[in-house]
Protein backbone atom coordinates (compact mmCIF):
# COMPACT_ATOMS: atom_id res chain seq x y z
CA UNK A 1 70.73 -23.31 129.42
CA UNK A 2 73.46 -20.89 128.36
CA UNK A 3 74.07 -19.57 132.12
CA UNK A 4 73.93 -23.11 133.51
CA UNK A 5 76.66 -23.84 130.73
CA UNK A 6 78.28 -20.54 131.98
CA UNK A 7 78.18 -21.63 135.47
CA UNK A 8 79.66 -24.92 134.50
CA UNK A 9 82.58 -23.82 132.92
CA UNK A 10 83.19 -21.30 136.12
CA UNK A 11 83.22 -24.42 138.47
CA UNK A 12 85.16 -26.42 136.47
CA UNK A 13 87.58 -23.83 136.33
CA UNK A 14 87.85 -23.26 140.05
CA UNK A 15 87.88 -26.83 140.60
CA UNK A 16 91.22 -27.34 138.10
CA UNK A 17 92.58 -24.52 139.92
CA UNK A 18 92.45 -25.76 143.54
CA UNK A 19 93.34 -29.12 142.37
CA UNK A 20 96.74 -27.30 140.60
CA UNK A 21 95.55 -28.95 137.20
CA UNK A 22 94.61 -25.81 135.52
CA UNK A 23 97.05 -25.12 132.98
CA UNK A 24 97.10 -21.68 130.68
CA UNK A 25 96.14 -23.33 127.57
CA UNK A 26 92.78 -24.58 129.89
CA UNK A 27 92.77 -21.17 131.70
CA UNK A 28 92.39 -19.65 128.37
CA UNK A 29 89.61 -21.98 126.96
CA UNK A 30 87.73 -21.25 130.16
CA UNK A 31 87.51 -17.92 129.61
CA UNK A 32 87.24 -17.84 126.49
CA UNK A 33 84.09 -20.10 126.65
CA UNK A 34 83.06 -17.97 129.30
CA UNK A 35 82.92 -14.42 127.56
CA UNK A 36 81.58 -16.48 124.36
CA UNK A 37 78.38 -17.37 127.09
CA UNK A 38 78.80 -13.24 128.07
CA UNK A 39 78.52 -12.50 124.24
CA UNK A 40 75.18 -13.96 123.75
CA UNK A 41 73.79 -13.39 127.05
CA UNK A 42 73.89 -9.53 127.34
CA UNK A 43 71.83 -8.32 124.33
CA UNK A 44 69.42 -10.50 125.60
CA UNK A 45 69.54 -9.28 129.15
CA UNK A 46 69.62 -5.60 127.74
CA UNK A 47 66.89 -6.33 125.61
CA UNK A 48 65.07 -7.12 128.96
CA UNK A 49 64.30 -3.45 130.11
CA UNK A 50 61.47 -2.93 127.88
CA UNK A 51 59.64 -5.82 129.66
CA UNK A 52 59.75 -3.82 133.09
CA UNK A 53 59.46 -0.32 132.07
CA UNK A 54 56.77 1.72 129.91
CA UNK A 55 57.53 4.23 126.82
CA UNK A 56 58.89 7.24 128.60
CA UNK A 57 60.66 5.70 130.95
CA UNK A 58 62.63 3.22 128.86
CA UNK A 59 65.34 5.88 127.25
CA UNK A 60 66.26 6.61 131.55
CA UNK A 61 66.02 2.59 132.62
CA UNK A 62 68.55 1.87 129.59
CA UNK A 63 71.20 4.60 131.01
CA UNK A 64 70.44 2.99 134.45
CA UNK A 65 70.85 -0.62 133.65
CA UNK A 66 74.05 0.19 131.60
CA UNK A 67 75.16 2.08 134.79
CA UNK A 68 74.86 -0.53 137.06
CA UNK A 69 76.31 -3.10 134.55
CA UNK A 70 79.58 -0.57 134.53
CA UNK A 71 79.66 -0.62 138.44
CA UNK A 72 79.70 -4.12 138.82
CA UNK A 73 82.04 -4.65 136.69
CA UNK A 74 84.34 -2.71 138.68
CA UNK A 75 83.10 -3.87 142.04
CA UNK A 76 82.91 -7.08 140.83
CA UNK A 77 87.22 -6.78 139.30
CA UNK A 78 87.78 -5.44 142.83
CA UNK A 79 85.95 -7.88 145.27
CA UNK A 80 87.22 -10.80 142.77
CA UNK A 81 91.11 -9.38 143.43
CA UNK A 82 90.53 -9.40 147.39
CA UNK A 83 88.48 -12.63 147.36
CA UNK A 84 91.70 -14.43 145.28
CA UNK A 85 94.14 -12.53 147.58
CA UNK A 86 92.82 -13.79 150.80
CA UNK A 87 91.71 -17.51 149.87
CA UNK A 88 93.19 -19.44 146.65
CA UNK A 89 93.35 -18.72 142.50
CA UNK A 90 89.91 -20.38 142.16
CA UNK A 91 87.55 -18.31 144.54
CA UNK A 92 87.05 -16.12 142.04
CA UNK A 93 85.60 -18.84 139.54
CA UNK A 94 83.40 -20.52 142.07
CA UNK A 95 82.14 -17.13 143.30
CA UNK A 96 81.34 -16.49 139.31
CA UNK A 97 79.55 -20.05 139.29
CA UNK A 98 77.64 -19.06 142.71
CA UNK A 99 76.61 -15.83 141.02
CA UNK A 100 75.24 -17.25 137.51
CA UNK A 101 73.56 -20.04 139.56
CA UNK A 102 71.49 -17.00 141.61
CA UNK A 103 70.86 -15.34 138.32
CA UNK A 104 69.49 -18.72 136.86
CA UNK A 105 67.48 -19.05 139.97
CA UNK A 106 66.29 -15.32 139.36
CA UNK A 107 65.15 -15.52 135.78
CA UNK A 108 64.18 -18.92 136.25
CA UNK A 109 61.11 -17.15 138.24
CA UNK A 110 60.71 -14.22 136.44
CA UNK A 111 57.41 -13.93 134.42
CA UNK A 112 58.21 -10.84 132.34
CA UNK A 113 55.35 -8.48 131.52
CA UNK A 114 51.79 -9.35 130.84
């Protein structure tokens, strides 16, 4: 439920901003709602690593998935910039919705361990 909310507030964020309506008062509610979702979900995604990996190997899968986090969050700032450069303000938020809706799709399937 909380990345469907996510995703939600990620459309209706690009959709004010292609329309012209978003305003910064709304831009900042956004995202503020949006890290709030961010906030709750990580721990819980972190928390996930356990579920995949055994004893020994959890202390090297934690480094790993904290890694990868750290790279997308620069590839992610980057391919967000050019993506907003070359199309309009809101590409960015509807490629953030398109993104949360795979991951829902993703967990959505997932069975965990046992």
């Amino acid at each position: 439920r909380l990345q469907g909310a996510m995703a939600l507030v990620a459309a209706i964020l690009a959709l004010l901003a292609w329309s012209g309506g978003l305003t910064p008062e709304l831009l900042l509610g956004g995202v503020f709602l949006a890290a709030l979702g961010g906030a709750f979900f990580t721990p819980a995604w972190m928390r996930t690593v356990p579920d995949v990996l055994e004893g020994p190997q959890i202390p090297s899968g934690v480094i790993l998935n904290s890694t990868g986090v750290n790279i997308a969050r620069v590839v992610g700032a980057t391919a967000g910039g050019l993506l907003i450069a070359h199309t309009f303000a809101g590409a960015g938020f509807l490629a953030n919705a398109a993104a949360i809706l795979m991951l829902v799709t993703v967990i959505g399937g997932w069975r965990g361990a046992g």
